[in-house]
N, C-alpha and C. Protein backbone atom coordinates (compact mmCIF):
# COMPACT_ATOMS: atom_id res chain seq x y z
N UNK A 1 -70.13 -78.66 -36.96
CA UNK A 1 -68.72 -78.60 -37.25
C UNK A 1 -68.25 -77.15 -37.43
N UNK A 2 -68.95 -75.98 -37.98
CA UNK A 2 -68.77 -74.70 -38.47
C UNK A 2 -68.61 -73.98 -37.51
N UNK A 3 -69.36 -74.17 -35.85
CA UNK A 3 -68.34 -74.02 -34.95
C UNK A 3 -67.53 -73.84 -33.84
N UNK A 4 -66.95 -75.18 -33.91
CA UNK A 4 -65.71 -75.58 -33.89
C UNK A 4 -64.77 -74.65 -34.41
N UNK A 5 -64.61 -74.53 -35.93
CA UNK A 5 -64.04 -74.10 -36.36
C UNK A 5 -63.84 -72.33 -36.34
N UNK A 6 -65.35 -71.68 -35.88
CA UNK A 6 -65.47 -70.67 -35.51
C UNK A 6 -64.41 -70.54 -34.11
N UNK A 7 -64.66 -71.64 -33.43
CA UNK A 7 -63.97 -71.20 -32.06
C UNK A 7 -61.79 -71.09 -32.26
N UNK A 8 -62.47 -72.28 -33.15
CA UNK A 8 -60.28 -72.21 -33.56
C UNK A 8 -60.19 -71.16 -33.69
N UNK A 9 -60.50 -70.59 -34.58
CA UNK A 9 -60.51 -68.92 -35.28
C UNK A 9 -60.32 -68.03 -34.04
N UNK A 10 -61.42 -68.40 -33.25
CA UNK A 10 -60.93 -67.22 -31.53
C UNK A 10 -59.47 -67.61 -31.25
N UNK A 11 -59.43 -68.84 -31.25
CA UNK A 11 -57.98 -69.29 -30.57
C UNK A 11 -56.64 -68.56 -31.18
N UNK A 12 -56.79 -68.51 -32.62
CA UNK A 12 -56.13 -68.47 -33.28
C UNK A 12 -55.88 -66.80 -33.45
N UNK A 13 -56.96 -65.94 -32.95
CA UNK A 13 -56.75 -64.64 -32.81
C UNK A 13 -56.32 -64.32 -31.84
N UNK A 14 -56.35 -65.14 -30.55
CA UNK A 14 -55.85 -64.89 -29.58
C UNK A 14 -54.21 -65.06 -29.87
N UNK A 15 -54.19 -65.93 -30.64
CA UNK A 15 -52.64 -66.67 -30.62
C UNK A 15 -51.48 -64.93 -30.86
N UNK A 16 -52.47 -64.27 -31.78
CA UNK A 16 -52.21 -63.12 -32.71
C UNK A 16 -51.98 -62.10 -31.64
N UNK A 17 -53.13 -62.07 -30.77
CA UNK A 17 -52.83 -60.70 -30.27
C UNK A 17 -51.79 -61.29 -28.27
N UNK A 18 -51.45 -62.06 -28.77
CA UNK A 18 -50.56 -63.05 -27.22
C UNK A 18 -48.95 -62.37 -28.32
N UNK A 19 -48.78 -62.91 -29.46
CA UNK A 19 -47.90 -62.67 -30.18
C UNK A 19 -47.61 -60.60 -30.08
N UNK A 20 -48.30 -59.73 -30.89
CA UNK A 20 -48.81 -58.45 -30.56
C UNK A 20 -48.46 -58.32 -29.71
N UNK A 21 -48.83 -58.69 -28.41
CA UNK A 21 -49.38 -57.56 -27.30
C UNK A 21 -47.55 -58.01 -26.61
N UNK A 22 -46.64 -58.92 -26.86
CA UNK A 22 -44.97 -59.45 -26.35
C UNK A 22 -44.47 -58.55 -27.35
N UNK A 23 -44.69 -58.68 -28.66
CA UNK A 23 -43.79 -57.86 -29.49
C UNK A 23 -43.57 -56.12 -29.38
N UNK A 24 -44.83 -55.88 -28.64
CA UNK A 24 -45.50 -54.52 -28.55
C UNK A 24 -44.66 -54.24 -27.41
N UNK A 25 -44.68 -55.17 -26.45
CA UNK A 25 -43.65 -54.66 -24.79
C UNK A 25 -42.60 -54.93 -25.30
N UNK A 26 -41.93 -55.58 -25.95
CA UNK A 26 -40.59 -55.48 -26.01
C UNK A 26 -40.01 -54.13 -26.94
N UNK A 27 -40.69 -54.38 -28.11
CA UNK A 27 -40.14 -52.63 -28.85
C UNK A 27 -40.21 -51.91 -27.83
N UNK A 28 -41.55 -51.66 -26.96
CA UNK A 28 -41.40 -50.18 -26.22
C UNK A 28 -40.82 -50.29 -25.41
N UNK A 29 -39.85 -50.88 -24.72
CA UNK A 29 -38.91 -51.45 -23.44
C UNK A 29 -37.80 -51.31 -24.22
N UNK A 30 -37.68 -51.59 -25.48
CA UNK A 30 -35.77 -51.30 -26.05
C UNK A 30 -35.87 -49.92 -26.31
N UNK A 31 -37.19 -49.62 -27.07
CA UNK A 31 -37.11 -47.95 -27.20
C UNK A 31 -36.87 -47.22 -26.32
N UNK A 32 -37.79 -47.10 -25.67
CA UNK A 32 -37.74 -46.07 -24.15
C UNK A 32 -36.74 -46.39 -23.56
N UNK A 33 -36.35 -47.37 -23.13
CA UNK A 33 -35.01 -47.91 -21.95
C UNK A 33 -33.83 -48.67 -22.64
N UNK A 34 -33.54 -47.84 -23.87
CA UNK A 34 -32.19 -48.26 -24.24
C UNK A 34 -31.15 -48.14 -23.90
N UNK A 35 -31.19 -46.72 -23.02
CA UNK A 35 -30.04 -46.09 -22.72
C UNK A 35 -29.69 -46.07 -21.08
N UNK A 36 -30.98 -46.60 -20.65
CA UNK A 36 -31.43 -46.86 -18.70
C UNK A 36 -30.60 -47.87 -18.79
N UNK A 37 -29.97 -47.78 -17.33
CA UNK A 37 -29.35 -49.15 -16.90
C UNK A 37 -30.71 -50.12 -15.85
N UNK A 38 -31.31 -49.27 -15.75
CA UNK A 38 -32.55 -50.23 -15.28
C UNK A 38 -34.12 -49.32 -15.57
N UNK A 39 -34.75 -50.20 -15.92
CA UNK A 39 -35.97 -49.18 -16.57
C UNK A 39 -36.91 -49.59 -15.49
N UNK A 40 -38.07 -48.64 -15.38
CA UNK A 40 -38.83 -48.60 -14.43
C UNK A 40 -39.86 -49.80 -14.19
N UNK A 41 -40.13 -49.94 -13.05
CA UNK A 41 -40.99 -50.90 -12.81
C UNK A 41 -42.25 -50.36 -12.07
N UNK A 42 -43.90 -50.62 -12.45
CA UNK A 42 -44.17 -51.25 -13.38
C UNK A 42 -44.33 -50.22 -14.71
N UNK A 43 -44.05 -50.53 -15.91
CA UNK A 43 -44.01 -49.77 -17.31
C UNK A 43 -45.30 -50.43 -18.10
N UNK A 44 -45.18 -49.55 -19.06
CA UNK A 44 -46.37 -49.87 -19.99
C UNK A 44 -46.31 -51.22 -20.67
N UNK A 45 -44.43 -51.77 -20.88
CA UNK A 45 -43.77 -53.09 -21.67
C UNK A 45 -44.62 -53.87 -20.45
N UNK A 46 -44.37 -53.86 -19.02
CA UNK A 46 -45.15 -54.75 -18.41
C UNK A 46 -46.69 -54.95 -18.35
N UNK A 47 -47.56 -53.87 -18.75
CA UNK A 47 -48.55 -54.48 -19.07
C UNK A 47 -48.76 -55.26 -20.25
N UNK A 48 -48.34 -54.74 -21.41
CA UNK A 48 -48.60 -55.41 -22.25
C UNK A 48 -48.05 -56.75 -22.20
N UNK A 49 -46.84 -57.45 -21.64
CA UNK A 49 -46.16 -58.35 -21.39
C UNK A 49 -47.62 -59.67 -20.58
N UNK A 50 -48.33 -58.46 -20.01
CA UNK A 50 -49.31 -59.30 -18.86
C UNK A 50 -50.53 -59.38 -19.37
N UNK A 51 -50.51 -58.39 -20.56
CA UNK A 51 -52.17 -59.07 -21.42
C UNK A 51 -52.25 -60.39 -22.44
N UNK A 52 -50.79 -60.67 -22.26
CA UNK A 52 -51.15 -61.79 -23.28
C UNK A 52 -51.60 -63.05 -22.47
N UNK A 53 -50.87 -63.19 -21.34
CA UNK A 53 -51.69 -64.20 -20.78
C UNK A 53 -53.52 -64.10 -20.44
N UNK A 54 -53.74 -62.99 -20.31
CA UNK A 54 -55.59 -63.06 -20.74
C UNK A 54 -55.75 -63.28 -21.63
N UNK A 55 -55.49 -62.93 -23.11
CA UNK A 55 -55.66 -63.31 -24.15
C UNK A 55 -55.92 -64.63 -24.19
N UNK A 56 -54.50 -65.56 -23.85
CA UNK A 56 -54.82 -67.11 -24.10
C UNK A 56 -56.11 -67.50 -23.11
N UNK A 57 -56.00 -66.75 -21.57
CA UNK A 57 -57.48 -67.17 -21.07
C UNK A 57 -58.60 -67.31 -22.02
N UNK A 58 -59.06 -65.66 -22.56
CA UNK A 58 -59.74 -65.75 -23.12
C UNK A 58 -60.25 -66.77 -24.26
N UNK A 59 -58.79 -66.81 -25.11
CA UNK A 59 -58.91 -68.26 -26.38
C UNK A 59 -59.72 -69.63 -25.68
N UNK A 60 -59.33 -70.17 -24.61
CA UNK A 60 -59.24 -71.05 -24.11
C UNK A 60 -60.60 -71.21 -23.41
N UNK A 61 -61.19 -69.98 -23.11
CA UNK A 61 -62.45 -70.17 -22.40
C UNK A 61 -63.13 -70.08 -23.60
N UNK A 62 -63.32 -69.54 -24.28
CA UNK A 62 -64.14 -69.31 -25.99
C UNK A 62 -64.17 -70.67 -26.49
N UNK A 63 -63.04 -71.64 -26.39
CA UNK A 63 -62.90 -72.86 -27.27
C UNK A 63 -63.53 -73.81 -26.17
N UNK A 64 -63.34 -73.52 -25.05
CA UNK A 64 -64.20 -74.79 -23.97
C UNK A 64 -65.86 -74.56 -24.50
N UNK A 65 -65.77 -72.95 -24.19
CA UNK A 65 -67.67 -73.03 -24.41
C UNK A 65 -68.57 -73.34 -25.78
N UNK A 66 -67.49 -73.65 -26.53
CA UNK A 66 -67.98 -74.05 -28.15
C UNK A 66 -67.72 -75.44 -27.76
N UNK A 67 -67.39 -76.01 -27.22
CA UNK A 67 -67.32 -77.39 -27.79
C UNK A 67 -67.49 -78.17 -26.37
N UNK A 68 -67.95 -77.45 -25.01
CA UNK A 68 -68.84 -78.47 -24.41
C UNK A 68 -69.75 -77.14 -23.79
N UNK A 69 -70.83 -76.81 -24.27
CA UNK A 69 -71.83 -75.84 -24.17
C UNK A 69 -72.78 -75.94 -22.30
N UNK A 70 -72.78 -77.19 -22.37
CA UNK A 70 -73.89 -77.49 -21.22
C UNK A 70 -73.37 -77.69 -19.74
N UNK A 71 -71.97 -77.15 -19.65
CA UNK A 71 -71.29 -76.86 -18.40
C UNK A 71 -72.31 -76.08 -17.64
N UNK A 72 -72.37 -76.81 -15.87
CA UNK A 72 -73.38 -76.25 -15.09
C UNK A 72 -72.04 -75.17 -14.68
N UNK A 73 -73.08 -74.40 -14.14
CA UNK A 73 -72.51 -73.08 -12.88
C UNK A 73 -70.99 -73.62 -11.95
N UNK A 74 -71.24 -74.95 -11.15
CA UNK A 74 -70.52 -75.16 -10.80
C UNK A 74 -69.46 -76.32 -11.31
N UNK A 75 -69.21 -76.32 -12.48
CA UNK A 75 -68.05 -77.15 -13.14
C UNK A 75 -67.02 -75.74 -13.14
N UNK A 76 -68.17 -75.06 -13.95
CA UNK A 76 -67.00 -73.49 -14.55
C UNK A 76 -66.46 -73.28 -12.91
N UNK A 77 -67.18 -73.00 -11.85
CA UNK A 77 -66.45 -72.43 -10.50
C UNK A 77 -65.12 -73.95 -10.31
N UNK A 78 -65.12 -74.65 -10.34
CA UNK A 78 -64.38 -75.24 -10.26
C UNK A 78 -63.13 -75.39 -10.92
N UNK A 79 -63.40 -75.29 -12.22
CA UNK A 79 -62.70 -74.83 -12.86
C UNK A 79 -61.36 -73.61 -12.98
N UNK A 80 -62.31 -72.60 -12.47
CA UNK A 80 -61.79 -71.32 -12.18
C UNK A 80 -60.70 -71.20 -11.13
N UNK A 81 -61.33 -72.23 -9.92
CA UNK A 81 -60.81 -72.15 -8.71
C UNK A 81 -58.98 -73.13 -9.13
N UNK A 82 -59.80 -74.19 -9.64
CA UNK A 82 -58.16 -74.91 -10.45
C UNK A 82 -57.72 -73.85 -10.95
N UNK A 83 -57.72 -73.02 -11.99
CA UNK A 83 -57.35 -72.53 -12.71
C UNK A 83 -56.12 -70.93 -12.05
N UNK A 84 -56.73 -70.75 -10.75
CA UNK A 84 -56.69 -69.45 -9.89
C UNK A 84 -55.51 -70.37 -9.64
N UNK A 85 -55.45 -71.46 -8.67
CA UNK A 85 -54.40 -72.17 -8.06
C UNK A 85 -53.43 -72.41 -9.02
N UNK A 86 -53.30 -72.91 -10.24
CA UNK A 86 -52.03 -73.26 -10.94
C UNK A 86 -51.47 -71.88 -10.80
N UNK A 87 -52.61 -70.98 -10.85
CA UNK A 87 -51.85 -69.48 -11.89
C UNK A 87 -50.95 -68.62 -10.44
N UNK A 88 -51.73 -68.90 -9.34
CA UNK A 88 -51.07 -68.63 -7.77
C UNK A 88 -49.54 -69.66 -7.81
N UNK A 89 -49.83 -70.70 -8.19
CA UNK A 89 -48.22 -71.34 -7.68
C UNK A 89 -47.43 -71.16 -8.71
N UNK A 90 -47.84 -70.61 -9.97
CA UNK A 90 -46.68 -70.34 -10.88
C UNK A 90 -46.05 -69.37 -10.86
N UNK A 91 -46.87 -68.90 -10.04
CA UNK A 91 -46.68 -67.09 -9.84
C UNK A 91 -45.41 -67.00 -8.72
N UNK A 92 -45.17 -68.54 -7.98
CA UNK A 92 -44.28 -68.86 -6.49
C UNK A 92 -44.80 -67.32 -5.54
């Protein structure tokens, strides 16, 4: 059970630094480009804007491998490959 609960804890830090790493691009995008009628593309606000979605990867892969451990080689590739495709068509 201890963890499980270890892995929430990843999730839950992830949740932290997904939160962080949006709050972090947006201050530095009002700061720097308050006064721009269009601020540059790509900026530092856009990376950080784009690490939070690894972050939740990360949470999400941390909480799969705690709580089903004995995934072969090719579940995870499968996985991945789903995972590549949602993230390709959301992307349009």
């Amino acid at each position: 059970m201890r963890r499980t609960h270890d892995s929430y804890a990843h999730v839950a830090l992830g949740g932290f630094f997904v939160l962080l790493s949006f709050s972090l691009g947006d201050l530095y995008y009002v700061l720097e480009f308050a006064d721009a009628e269009d601020g540059p593309f790509p900026s530092m606000a856009d990376a950080l804007y784009l690490a939070l979605y690894r972050a939740c990867d990360v949470g999400l892969i941390l909480l799969l491998k705690r709580r089903a451990p004995s995934l072969t080689s090719a579940v995870w590739l499968d996985g991945l490959i789903g995972a590549l495709g949602f993230d390709a068509a959301r992307r349009g």
